[in-house]
Protein backbone atom coordinates (compact mmCIF):
# COMPACT_ATOMS: atom_id res chain seq x y z
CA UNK A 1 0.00 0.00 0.00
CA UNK A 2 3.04 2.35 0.98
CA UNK A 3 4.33 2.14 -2.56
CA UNK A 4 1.24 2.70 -4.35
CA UNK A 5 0.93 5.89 -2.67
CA UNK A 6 4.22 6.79 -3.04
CA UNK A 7 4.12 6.02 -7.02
CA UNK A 8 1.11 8.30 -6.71
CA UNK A 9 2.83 11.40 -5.22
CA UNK A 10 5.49 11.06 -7.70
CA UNK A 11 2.90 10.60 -10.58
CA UNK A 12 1.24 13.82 -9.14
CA UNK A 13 5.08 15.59 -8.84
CA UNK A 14 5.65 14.87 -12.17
CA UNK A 15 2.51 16.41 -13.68
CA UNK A 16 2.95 19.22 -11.58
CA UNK A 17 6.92 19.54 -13.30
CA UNK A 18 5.40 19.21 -16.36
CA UNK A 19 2.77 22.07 -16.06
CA UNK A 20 5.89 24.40 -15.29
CA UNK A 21 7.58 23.36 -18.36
CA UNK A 22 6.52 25.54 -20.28
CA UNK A 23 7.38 29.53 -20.40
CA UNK A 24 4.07 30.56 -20.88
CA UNK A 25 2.37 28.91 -17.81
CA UNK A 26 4.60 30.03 -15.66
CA UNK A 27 3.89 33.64 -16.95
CA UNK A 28 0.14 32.90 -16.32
CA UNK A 29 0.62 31.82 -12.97
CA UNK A 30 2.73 34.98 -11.69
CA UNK A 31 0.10 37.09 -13.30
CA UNK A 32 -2.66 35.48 -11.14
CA UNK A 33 -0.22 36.37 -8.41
CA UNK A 34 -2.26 39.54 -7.59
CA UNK A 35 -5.88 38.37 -8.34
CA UNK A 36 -8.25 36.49 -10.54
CA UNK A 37 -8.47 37.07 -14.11
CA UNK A 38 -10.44 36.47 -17.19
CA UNK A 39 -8.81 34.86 -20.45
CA UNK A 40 -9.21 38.38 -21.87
CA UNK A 41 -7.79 40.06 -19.26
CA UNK A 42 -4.28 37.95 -19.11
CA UNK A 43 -4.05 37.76 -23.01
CA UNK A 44 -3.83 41.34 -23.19
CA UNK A 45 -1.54 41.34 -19.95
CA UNK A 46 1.19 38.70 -21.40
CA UNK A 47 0.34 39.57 -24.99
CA UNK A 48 -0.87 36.11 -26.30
CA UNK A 49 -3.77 35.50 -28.18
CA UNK A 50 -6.96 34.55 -26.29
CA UNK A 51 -6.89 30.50 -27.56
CA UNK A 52 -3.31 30.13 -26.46
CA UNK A 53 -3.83 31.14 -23.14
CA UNK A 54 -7.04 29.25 -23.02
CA UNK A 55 -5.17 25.95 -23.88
CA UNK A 56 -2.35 26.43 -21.22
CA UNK A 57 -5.42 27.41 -18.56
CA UNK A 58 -6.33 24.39 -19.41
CA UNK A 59 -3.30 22.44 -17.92
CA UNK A 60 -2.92 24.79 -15.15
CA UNK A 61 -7.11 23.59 -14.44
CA UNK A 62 -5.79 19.33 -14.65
CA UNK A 63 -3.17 19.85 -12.69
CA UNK A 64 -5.65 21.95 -10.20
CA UNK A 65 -2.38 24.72 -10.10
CA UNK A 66 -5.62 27.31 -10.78
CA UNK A 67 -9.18 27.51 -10.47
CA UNK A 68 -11.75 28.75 -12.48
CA UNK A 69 -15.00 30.47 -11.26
CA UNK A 70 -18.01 31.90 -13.35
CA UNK A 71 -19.06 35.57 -12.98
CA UNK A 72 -22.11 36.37 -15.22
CA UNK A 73 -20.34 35.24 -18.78
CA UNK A 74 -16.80 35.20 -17.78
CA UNK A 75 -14.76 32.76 -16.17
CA UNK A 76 -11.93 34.02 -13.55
CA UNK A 77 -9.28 31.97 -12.57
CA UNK A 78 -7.36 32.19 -9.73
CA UNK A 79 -4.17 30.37 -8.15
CA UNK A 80 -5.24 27.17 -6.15
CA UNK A 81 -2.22 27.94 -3.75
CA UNK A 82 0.14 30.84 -3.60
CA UNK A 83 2.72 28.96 -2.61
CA UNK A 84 3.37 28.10 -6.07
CA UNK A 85 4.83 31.36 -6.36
CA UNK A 86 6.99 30.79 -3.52
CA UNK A 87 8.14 27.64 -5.36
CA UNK A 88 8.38 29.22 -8.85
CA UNK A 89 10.74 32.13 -6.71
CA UNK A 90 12.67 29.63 -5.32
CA UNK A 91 13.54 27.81 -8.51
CA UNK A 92 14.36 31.14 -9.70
CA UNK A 93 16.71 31.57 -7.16
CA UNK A 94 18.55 27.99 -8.52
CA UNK A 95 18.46 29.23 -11.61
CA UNK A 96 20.18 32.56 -10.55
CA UNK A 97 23.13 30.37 -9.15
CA UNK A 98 23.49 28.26 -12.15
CA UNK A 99 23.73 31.21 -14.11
CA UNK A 100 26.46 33.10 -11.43
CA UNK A 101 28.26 29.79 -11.33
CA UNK A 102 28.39 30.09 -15.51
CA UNK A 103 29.40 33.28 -15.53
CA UNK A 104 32.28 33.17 -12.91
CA UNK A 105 33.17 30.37 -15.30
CA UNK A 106 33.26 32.02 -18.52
CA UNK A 107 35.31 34.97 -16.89
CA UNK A 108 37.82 32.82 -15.86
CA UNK A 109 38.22 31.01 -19.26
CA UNK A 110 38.57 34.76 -21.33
């Protein structure tokens, strides 16, 4: 029983990964940071076109990373947890190192 739900959380880790592989979803998510939004509302914020960002709020909804909630014809969507943001910051925060720990290198190779 202890593996099965183990092979479950990794199954549910994994699909989590894979909704932040891609640029554009993470945009979405830190610009529900501050507050729900329609589809309208964050195509015009990140500059995509309405079906694009539709398609990735998809994802975001199956992997339950946002939630959606009708108001009169327009569905807002909203971060299931802020402390994706936290995570998304921290990665960030890897990614700065990698990218020190590059750069040192490169200087001392020139």
């Amino acid at each position: 029983m202890q593996s099965d739900l183990r092979r479950e959380v990794n199954q549910l880790h994994a699909e989590i990964c894979q909704a932040l592989s891609d640029p554009s979803r993470i945009l979405i998510l830190y610009e529900l940071r501050e507050g729900a939004r329609n589809v309208g509302e964050l195509a015009d914020g990140l500059g995509m076109t309405q079906p694009t960002v539709s398609r990735h709020l998809k994802v975001l909804r199956d992997r339950r990373m946002v939630l959606a909630t009708r108001e009169g014809t327009s569905m807002y969507y909203r971060l299931a947890d802020q402390r994706v943001i936290q995570a998304l910051n921290l990665l960030r925060e890897v990614l700065a190192g990698i990218l020190g720990a590059r750069s040192a290198l490169v200087e001392e190779i020139t």
